[in-house]
Protein backbone atom coordinates (compact mmCIF):
# COMPACT_ATOMS: atom_id res chain seq x y z
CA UNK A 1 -64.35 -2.86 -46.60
CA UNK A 2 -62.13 -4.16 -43.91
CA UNK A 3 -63.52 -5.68 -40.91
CA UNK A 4 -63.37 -4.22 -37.62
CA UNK A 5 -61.96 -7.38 -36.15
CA UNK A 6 -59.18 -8.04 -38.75
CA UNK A 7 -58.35 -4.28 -38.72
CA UNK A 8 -57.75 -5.14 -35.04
CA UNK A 9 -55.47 -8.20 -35.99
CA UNK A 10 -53.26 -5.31 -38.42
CA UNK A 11 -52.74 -3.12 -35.73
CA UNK A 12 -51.60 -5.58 -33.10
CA UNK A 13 -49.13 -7.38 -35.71
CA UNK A 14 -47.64 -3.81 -36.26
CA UNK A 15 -47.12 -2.90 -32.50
CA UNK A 16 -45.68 -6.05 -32.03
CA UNK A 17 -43.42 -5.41 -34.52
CA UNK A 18 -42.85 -2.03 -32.86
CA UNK A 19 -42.04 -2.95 -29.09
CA UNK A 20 -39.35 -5.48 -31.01
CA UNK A 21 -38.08 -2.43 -33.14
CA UNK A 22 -38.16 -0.32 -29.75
CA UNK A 23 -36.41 -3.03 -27.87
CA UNK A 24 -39.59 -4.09 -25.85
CA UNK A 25 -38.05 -6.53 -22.99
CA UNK A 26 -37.45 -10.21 -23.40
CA UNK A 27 -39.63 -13.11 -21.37
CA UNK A 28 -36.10 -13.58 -20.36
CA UNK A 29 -35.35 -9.64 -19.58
CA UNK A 30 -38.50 -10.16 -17.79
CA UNK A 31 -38.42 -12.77 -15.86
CA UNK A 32 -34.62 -11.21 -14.61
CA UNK A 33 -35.59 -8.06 -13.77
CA UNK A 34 -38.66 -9.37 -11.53
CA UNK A 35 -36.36 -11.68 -9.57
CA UNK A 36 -33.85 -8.90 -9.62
CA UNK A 37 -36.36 -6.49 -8.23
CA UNK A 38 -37.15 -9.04 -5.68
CA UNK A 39 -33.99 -9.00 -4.24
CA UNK A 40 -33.88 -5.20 -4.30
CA UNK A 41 -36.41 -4.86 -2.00
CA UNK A 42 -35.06 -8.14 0.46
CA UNK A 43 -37.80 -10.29 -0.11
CA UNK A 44 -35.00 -12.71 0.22
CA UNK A 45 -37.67 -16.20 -0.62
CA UNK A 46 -39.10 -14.92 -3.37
CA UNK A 47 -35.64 -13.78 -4.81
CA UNK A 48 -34.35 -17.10 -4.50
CA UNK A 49 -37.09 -18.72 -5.76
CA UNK A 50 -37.44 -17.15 -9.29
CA UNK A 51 -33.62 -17.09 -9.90
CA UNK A 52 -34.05 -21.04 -9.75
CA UNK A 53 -36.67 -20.69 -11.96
CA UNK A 54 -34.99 -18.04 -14.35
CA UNK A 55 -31.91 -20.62 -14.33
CA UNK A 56 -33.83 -23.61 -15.02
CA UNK A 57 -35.45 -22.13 -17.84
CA UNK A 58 -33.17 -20.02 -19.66
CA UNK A 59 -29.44 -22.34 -18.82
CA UNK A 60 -27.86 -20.45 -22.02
CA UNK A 61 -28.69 -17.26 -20.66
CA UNK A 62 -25.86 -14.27 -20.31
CA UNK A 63 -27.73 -13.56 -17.02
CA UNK A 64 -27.08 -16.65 -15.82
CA UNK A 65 -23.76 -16.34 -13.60
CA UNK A 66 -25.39 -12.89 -11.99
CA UNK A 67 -28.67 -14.92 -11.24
CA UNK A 68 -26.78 -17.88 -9.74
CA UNK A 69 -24.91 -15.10 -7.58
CA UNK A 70 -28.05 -13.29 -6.78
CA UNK A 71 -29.46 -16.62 -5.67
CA UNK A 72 -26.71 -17.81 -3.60
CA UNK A 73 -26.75 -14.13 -1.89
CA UNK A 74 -30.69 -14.57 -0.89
CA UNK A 75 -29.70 -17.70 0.14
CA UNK A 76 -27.17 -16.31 2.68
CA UNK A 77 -29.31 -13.55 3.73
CA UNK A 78 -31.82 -16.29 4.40
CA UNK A 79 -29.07 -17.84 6.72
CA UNK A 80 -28.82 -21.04 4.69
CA UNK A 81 -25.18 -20.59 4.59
CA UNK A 82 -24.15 -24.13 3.41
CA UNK A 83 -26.91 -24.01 0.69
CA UNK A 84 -25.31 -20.49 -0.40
CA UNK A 85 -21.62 -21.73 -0.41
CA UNK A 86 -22.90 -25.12 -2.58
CA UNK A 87 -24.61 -22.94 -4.98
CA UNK A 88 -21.29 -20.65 -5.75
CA UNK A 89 -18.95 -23.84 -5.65
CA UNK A 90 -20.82 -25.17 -8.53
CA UNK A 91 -20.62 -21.73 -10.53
CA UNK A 92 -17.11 -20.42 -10.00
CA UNK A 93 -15.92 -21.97 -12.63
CA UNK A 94 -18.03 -19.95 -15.22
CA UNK A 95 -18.36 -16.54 -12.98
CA UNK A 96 -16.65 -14.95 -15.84
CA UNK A 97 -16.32 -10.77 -14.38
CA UNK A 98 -17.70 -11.92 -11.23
CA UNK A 99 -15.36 -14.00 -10.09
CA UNK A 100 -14.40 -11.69 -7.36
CA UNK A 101 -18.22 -11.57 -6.04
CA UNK A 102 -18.29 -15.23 -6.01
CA UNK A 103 -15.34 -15.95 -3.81
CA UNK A 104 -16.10 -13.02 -1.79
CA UNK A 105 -20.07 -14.19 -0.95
CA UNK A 106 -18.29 -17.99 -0.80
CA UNK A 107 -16.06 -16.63 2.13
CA UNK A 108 -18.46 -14.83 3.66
CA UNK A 109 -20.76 -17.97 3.89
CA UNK A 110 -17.56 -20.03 5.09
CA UNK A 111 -17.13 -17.81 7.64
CA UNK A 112 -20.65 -17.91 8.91
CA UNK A 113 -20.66 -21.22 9.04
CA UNK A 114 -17.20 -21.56 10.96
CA UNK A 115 -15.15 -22.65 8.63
CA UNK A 116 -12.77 -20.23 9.79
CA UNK A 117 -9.06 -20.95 8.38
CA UNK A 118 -11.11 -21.53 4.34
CA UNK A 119 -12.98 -18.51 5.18
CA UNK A 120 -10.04 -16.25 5.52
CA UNK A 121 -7.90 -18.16 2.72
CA UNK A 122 -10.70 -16.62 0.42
CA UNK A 123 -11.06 -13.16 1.50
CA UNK A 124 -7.02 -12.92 0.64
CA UNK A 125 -7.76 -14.29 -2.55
CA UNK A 126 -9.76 -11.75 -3.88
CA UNK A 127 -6.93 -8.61 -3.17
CA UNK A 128 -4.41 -10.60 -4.53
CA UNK A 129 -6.51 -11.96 -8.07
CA UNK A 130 -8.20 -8.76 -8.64
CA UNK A 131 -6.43 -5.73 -7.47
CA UNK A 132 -8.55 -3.62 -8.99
CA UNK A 133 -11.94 -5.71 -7.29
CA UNK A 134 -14.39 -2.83 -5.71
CA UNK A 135 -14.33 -5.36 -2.72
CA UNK A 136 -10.48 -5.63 -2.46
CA UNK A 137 -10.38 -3.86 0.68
CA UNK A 138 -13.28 -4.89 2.28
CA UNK A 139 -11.78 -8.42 1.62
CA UNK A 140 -8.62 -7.36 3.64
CA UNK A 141 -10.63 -5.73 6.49
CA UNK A 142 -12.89 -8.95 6.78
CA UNK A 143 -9.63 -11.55 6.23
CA UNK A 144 -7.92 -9.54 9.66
CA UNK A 145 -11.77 -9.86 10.71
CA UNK A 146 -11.76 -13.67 10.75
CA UNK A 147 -7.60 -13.69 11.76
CA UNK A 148 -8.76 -12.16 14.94
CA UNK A 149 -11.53 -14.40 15.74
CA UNK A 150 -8.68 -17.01 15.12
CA UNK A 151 -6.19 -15.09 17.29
CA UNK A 152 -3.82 -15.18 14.90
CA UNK A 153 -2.59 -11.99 15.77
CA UNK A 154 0.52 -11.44 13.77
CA UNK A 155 -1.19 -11.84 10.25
CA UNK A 156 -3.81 -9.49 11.79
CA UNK A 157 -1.02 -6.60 11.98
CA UNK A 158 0.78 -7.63 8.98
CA UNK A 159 -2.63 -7.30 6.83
CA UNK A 160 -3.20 -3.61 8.13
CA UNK A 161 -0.09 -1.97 9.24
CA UNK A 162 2.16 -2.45 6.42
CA UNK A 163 2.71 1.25 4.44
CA UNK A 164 2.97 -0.68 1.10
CA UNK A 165 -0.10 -2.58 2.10
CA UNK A 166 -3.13 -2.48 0.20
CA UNK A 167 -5.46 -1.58 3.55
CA UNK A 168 -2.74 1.65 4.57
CA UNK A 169 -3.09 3.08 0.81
CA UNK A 170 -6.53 2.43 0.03
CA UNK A 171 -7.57 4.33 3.71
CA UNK A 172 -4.95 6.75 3.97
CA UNK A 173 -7.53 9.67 2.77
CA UNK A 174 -9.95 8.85 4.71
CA UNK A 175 -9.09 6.63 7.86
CA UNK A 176 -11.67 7.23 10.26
CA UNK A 177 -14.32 6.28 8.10
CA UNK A 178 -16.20 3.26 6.63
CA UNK A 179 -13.68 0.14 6.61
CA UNK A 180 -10.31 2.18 7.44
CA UNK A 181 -12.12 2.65 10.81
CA UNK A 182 -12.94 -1.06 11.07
CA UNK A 183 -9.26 -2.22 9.94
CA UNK A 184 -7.73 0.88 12.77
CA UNK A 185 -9.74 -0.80 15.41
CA UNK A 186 -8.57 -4.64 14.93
CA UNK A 187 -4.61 -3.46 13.96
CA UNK A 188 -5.18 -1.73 17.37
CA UNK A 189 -6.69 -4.79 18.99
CA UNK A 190 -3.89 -7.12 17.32
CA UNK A 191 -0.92 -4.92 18.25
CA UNK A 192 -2.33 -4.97 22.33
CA UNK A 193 -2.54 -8.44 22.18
CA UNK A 194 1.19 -8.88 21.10
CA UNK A 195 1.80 -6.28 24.18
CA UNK A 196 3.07 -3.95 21.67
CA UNK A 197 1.02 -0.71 23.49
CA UNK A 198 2.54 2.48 22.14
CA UNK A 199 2.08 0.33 18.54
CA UNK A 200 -1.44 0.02 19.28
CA UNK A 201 -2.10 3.55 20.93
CA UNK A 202 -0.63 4.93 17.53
CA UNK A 203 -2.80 2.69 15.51
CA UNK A 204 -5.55 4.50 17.62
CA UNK A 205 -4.31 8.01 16.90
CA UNK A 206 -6.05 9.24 13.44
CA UNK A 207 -9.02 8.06 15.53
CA UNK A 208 -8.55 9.78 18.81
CA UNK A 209 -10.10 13.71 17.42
CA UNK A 210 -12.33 12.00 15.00
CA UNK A 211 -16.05 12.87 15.32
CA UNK A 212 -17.29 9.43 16.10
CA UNK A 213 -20.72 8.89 17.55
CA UNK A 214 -22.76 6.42 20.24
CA UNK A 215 -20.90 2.05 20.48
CA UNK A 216 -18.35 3.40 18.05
CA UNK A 217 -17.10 6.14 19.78
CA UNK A 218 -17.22 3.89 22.87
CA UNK A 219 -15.31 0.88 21.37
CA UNK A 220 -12.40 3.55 20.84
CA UNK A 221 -12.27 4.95 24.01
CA UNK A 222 -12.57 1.49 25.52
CA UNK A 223 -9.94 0.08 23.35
CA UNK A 224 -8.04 3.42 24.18
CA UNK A 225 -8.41 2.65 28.01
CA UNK A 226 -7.85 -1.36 27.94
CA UNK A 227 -3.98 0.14 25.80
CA UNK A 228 -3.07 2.54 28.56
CA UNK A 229 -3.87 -0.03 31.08
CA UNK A 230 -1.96 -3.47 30.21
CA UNK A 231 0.83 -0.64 29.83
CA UNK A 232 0.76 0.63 33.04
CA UNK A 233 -0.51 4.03 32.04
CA UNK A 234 -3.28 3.97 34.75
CA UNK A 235 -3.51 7.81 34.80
CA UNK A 236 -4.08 7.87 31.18
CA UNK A 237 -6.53 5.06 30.90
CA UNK A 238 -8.39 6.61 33.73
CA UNK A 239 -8.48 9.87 31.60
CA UNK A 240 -9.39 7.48 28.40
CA UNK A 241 -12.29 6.51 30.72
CA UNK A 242 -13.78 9.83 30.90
CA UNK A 243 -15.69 9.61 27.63
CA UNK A 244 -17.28 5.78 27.94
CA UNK A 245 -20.06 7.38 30.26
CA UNK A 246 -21.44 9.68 28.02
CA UNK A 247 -20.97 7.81 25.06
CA UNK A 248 -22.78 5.13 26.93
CA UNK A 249 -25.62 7.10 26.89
CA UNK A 250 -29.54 5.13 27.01
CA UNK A 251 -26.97 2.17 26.12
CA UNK A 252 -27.55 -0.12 29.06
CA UNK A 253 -25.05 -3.11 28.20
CA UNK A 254 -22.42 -0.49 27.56
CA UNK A 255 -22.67 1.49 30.96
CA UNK A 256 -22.42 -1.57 32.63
C-alpha cells in the first residue's frame, strides 16, 4: 500500500507538470510582472529597483529592452533625469519596437534637465523615423514646446501651421482637444510674437466657441486679449477681457 507521504510526492510532481502544461508563469514572468505592477501603481523606487534586479538576473531576457525602459521612466518620474537619460543611451541601440519610446523618454529627460537644443532635436526625430509612432504627435506638440522656451519662434509656426503638416492632419477632427489644443495655443503664441496678429487670432479661432473650462479657458481668453492688444484692437481685447474674471474663479494667481 502506498504511503501517505509518497502519495503526496505523486500528486505534487503531476501538478507541477500541470501549471507547465497550463502555462503557469515563469520566475522570470514573475519577477516582470511584479516590477511591472510596481510601476502601475507609481511606486516609482520600488519599480526601479526590481527592474535592476530583473535585468541583472535574466540579461537574455525578451523583457529586457521594456524593463530597461520601464526603469529609466521611474527613474524620471523620480526626477533623476540624468540617471534616466544614461540608462536609455546605453539601450537604444537594442530598443528593437521601442525605439520610438526610448528617444521620446530620452528627450523628455533632456529637456528637464535643460538641455534644450538636444531635447528638441529628439522629439523631431521620432515623427520623422516612425510615422506611424502613437507618440508622433505628441512629439511635435512637445518639439514647438521646447522651440518656444527657446524663442525660436519661426520653427514654432512652421511645426504647427503647415496644412501638409503632421500636427494640422493628425488634429484636424478634433482641435480643441487633448494636444491639438496644446499645439493651437503655442502656434498662437509663436505667430504674436512674430507680430503676425490676425495669423495668431485665426490660430485662436476653432478655440474661441469651444467649451473649455477653469486656467484653460483663461489662457485663451488671455492669449485672445494680449492678440487684440499688440494689434491695436483695444476695443476687442477689452471685450476678450470679459471672460478672464469668471474664469478666474477661487483662482487667486489668475485674478490677479
Amino acid at each position: 500500500m502506498i504511503s501517505f507521504a509518497r502519495r503526496c510526492a505523486v500528486a505534487l510532481v503531476l501538478l507541477a507538470g500541470a501549471l507547465v502544461a497550463w502555462g503557469a508563469p515563469t520566475a522570470e514572468e514573475r519577477a516582470f510582472n511584479s516590477a511591472r505592477l510596481a510601476f502601475q501603481n507609481e511606486f516609482w523606487a520600488r519599480a526601479e529597483r526590481e527592474f535592476a534586479t530583473f535585468i541583472e538576473k535574466f540579461p537574455a531576457s525578451e523583457h529586457r529592452a521594456g524593463a530597461l525602459l520601464y526603469q529609466a521612466e521611474a527613474r524620471y518620474y523620480r526626477t533623476n533625469y540624468a540617471g534616466a537619460a544614461a540608462l536609455l543611451e546605453s539601450g537604444r541601440a537594442n530598443a528593437g519596437p521601442l525605439a520610438d519610446e526610448y528617444i521620446f523618454w530620452l528627450a523628455q529627460a533632456r529637456r528637464e534637465e535643460g538641455k534644450l537644443e538636444p531635447a528638441a532635436g529628439l522629439f523631431a526625430q521620432v515623427p520623422r523615423d516612425f510615422p506611424a509612432s502613437t507618440r508622433a504627435l505628441e512629439s511635435v506638440v512637445m518639439e514647438a514646446v521646447v522651440r518656444t522656451q527657446l524663442k525660436q519662434w519661426p520653427r514654432v509656426t512652421e511645426l504647427l501651421q503647415s496644412p501638409e503638416g503632421l500636427f494640422q492632419k493628425a488634429t484636424a477632427a478634433n482641435p480643441a482637444t487633448g494636444w491639438g489644443l496644446r499645439g493651437r495655443m503655442l502656434l498662437a503664441g509663436g505667430l504674436l510674437e512674430q507680430g503676425r496678429f490676425a495669423d495668431a487670432e485665426g490660430a485662436l479661432e476653432l478655440l474661441v466657441k469651444a467649451p473649455l473650462e477653469g486656467a484653460t479657458a483663461w489662457e485663451r481668453d488671455h492669449l485672445l486679449a494680449r492678440i487684440r492688444m499688440a494689434g491695436g484692437r483695444l476695443e476687442a481685447a477689452l471685450d476678450a477681457t470679459a471672460n478672464l474674471a469668471t474664469a478666474a474663479t477661487n483662482k487667486p494667481a489668475l485674478v490677479a
